[in-house]
C-alpha atoms as a PDB file:
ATOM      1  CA  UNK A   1     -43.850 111.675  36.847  1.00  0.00           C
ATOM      2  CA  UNK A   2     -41.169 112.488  39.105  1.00  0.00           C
ATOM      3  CA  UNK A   3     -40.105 110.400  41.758  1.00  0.00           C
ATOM      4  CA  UNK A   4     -38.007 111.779  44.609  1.00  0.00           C
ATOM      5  CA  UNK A   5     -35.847 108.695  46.943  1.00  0.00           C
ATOM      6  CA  UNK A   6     -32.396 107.130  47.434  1.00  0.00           C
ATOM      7  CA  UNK A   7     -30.630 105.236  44.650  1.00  0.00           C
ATOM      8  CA  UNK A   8     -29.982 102.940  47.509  1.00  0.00           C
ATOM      9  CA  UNK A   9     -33.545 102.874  48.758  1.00  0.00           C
ATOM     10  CA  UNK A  10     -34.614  99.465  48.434  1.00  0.00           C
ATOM     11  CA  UNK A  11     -38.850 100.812  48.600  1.00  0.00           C
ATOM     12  CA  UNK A  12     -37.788 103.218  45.829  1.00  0.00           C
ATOM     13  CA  UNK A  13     -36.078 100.376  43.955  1.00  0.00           C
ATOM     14  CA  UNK A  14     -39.521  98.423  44.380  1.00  0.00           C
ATOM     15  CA  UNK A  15     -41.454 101.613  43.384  1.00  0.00           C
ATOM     16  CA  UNK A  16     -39.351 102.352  39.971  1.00  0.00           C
ATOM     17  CA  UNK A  17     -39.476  99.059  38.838  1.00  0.00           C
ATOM     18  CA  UNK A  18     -43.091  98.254  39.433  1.00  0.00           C
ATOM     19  CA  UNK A  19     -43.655 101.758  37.781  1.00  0.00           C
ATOM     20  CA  UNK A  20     -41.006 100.934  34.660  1.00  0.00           C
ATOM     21  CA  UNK A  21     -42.803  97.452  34.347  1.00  0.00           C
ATOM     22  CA  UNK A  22     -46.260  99.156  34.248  1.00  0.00           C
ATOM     23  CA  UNK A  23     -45.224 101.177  31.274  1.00  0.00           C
ATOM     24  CA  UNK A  24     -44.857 104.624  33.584  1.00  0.00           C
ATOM     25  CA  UNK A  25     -42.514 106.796  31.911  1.00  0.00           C
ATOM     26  CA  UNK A  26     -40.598 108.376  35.135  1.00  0.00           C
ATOM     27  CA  UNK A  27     -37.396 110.248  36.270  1.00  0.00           C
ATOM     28  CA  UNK A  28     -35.697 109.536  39.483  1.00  0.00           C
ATOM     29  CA  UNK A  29     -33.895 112.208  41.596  1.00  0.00           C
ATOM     30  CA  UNK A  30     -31.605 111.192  44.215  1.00  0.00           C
ATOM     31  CA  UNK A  31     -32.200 113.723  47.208  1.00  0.00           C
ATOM     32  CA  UNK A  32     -28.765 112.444  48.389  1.00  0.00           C
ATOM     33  CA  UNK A  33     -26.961 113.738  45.264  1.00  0.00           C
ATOM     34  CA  UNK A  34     -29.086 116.396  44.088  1.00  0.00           C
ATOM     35  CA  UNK A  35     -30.646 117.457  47.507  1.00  0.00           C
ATOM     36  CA  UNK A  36     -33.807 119.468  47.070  1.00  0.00           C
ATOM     37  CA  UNK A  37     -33.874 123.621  46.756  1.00  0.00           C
ATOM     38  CA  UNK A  38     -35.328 125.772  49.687  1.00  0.00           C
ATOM     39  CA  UNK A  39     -38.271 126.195  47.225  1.00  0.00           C
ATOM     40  CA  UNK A  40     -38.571 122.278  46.512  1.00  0.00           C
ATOM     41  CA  UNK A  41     -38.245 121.919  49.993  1.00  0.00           C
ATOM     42  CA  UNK A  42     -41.064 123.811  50.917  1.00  0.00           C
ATOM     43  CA  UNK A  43     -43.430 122.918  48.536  1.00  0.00           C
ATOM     44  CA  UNK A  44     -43.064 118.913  50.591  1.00  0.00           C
ATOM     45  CA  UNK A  45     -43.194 120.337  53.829  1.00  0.00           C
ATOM     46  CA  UNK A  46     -46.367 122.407  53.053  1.00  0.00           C
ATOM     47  CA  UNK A  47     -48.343 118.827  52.019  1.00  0.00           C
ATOM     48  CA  UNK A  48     -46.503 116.531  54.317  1.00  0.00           C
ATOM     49  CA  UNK A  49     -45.696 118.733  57.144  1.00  0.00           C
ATOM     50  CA  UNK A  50     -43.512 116.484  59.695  1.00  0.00           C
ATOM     51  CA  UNK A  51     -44.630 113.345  58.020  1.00  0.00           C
ATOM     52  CA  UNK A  52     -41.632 114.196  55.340  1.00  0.00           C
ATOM     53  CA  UNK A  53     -38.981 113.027  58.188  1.00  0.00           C
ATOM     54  CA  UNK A  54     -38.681 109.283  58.534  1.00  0.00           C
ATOM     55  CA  UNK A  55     -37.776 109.408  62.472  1.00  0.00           C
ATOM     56  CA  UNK A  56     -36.959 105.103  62.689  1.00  0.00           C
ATOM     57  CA  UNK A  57     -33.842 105.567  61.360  1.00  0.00           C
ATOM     58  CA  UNK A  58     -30.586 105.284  62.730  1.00  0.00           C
ATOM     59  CA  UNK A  59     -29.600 108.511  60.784  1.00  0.00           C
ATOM     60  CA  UNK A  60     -32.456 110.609  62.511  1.00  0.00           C
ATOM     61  CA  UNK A  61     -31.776 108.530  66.011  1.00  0.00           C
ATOM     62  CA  UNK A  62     -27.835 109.850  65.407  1.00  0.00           C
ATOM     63  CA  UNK A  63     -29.085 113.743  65.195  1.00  0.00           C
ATOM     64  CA  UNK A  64     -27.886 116.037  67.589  1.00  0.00           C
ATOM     65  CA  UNK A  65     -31.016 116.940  70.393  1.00  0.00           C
ATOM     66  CA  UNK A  66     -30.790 120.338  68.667  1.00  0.00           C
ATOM     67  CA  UNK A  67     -31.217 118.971  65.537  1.00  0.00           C
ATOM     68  CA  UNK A  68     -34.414 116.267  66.556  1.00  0.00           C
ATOM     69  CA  UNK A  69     -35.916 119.206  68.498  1.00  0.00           C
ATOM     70  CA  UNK A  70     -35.626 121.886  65.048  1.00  0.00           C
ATOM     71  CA  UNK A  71     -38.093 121.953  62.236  1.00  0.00           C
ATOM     72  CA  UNK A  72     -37.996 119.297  59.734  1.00  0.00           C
ATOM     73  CA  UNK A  73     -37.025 121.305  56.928  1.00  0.00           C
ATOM     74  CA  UNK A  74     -33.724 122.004  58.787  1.00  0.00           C
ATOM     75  CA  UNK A  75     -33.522 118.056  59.484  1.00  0.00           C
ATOM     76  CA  UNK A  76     -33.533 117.349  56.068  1.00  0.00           C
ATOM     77  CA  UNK A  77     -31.600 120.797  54.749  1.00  0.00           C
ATOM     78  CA  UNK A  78     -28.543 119.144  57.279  1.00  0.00           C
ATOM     79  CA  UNK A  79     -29.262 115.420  56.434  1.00  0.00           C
ATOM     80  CA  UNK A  80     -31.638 115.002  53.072  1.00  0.00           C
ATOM     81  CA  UNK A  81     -31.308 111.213  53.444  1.00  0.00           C
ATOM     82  CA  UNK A  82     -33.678 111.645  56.473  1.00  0.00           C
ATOM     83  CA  UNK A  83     -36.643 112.071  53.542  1.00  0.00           C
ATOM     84  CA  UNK A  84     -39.698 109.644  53.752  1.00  0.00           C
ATOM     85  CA  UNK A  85     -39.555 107.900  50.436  1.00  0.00           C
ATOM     86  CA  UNK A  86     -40.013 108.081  47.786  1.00  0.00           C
ATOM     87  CA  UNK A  87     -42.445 111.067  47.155  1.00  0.00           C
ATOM     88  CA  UNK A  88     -43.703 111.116  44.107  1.00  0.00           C
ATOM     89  CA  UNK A  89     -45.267 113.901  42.379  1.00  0.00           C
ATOM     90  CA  UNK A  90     -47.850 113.222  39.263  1.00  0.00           C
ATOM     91  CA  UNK A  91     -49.595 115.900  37.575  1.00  0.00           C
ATOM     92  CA  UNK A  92     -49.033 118.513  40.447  1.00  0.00           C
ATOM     93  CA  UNK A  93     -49.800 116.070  42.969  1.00  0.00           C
ATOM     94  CA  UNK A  94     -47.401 114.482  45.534  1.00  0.00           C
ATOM     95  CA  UNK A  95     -47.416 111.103  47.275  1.00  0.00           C
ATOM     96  CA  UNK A  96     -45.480 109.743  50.048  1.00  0.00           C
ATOM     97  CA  UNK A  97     -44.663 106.260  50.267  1.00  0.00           C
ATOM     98  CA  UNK A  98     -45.302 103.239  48.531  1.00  0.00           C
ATOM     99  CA  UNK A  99     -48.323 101.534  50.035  1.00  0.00           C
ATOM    100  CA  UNK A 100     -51.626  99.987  48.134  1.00  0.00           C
ATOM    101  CA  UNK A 101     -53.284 103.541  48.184  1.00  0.00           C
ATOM    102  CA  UNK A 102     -50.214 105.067  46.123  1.00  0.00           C
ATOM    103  CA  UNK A 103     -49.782 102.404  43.928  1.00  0.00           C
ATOM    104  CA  UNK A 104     -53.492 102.660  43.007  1.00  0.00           C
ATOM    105  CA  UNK A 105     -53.246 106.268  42.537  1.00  0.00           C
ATOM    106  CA  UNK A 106     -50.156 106.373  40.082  1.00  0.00           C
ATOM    107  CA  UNK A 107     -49.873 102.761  38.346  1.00  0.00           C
ATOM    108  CA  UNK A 108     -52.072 101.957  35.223  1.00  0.00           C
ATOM    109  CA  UNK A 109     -55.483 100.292  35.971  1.00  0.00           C
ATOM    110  CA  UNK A 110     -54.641  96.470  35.024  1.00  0.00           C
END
């Protein structure tokens, strides 16, 4: 499992340490540090589509009109922080967020 966020995130805090508690063996990639390939990139914008930008922030509010008007994969080329998080991929399938339906879908059955 790989799980895609901010080291600073507190909802991908939450996630990785419900996930390391369940027994989930997982790595964590900081878009911030390592930002995400072209390739990478696309691959998220092709299943989230605009859903991939989180546009409440004051990051995304602080965007040039240029830059809120382009396509999200130039949003998050120029700011990666903007990401949704986390997104998650499992066995060649990708999840965004952290709400009841992902947890059910990638933590053990209890």
């Amino acid at each position: 499992m790989l799980v895609y966020g901010l080291s600073t995130c507190s909802i991908c805090k939450k996630a990785l340490k419900a996930l390391e508690d369940s027994g989930v063996a997982c790595e964590f990639r900081d878009v911030r540090a390592d930002p995400l390939s072209e390739a990478e990139l696309a691959v998220l914008i092709a299943e989230f589509g605009d859903r991939l930008v989180d546009r409440t922030t004051n990051d995304w509010r602080g965007l040039s009109d240029w830059l809120k008007h382009s396509e999200a994969e130039d949003q998050l080329a120029a700011k990666p922080k903007l990401m949704a998080r986390p997104v998650i991929q499992l066995e060649g399938t990708y999840y965004l967020g952290w709400d009841d339906a992902v947890q059910k879908a990638v933590l053990p059955a209890q």
